[in-house]
C-alpha atoms as a PDB file:
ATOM      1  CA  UNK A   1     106.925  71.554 135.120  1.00  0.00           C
ATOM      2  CA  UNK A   2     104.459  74.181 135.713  1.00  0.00           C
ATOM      3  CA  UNK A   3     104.938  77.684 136.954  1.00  0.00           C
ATOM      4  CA  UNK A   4     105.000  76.783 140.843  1.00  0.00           C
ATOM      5  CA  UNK A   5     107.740  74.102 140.706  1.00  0.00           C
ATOM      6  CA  UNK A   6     109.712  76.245 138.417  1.00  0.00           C
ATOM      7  CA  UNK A   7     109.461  79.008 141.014  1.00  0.00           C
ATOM      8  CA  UNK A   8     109.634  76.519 144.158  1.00  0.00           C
ATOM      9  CA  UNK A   9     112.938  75.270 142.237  1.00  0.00           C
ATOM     10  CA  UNK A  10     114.678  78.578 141.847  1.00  0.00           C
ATOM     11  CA  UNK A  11     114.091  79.395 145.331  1.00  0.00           C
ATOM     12  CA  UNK A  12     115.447  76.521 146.355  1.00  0.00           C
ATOM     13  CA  UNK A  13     118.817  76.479 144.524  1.00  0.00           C
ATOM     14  CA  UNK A  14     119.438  80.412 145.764  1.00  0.00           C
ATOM     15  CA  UNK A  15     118.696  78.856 149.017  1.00  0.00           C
ATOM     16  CA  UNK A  16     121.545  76.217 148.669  1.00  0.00           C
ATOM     17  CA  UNK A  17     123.274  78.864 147.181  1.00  0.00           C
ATOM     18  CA  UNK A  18     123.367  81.419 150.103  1.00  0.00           C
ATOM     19  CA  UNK A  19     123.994  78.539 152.785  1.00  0.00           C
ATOM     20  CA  UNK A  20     127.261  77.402 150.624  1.00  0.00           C
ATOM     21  CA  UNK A  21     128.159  80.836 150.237  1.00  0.00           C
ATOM     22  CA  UNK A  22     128.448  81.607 154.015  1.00  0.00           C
ATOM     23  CA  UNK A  23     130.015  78.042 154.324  1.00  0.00           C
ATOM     24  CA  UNK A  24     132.504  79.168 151.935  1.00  0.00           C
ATOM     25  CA  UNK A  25     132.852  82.936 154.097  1.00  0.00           C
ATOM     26  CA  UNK A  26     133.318  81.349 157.395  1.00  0.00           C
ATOM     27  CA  UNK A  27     137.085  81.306 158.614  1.00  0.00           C
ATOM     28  CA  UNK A  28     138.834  78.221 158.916  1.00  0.00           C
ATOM     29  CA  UNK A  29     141.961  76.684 161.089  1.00  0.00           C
ATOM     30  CA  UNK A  30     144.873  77.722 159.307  1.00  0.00           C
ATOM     31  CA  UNK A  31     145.824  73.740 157.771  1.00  0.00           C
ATOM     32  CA  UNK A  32     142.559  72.242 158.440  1.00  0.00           C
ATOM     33  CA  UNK A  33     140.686  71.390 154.841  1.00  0.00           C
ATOM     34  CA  UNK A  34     137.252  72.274 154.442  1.00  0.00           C
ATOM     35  CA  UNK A  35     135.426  68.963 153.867  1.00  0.00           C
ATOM     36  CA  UNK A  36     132.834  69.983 151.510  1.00  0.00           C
ATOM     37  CA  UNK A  37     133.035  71.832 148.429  1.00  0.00           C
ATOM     38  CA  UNK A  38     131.679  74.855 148.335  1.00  0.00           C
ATOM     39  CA  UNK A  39     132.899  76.375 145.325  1.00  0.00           C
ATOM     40  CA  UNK A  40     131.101  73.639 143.009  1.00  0.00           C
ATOM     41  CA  UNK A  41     128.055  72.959 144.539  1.00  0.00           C
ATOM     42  CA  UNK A  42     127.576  77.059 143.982  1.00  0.00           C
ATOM     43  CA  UNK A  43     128.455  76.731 140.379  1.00  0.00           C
ATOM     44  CA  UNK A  44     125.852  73.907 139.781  1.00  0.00           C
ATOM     45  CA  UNK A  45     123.509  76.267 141.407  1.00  0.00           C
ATOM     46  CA  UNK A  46     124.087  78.887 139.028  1.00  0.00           C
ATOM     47  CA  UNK A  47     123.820  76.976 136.427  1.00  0.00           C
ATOM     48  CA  UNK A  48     120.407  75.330 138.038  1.00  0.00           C
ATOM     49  CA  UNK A  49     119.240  78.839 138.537  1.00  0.00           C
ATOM     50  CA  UNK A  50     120.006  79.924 134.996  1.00  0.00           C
ATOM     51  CA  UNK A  51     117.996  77.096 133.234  1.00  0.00           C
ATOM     52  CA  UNK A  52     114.915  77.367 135.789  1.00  0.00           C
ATOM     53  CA  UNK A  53     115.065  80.618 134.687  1.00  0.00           C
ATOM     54  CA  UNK A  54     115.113  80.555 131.482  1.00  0.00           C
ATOM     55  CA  UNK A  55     112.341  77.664 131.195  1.00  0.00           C
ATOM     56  CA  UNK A  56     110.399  80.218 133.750  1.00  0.00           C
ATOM     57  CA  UNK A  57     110.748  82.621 130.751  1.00  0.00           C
ATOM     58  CA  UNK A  58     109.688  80.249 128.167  1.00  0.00           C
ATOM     59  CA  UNK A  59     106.046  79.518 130.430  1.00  0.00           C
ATOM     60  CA  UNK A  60     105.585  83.486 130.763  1.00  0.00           C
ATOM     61  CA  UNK A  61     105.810  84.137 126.920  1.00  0.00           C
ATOM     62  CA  UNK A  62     104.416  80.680 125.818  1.00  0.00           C
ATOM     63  CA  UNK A  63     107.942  80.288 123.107  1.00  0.00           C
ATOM     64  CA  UNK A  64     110.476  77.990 123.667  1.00  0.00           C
ATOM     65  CA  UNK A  65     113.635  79.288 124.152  1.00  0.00           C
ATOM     66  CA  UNK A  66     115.608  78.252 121.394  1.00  0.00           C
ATOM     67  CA  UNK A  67     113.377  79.378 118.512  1.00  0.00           C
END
């Protein structure tokens, strides 16, 4: 992936991010279920977020991240 996608990527998963995290804000009917999960569809964002990142970092500097 080159730099664009990597950006267009991270943008996009703080994107989903913010949406699920108002979902998650909004008030609900007291013993009414939400019926989509909020909670882990942020934490696969962070995590989404965190690798795009760190490959980001790994095009700026031109070394892989592990070495």
């Amino acid at each position: 992936m080159d730099r664009t996608t990597t950006l267009l990527g991270v943008a996009a998963a703080i994107a989903i991010f913010a949406v699920c995290l108002l979902g998650e804000r909004r008030p609900r009917e007291f013993g009414k279920p939400r019926l989509f999960p909020y909670i882990p569809v942020m934490m696969v964002c962070l995590v989404v977020v965190i690798g795009l990142l760190a490959h980001l970092v790994a095009l700026v500097t031109g070394r892989p991240v592990g070495s």
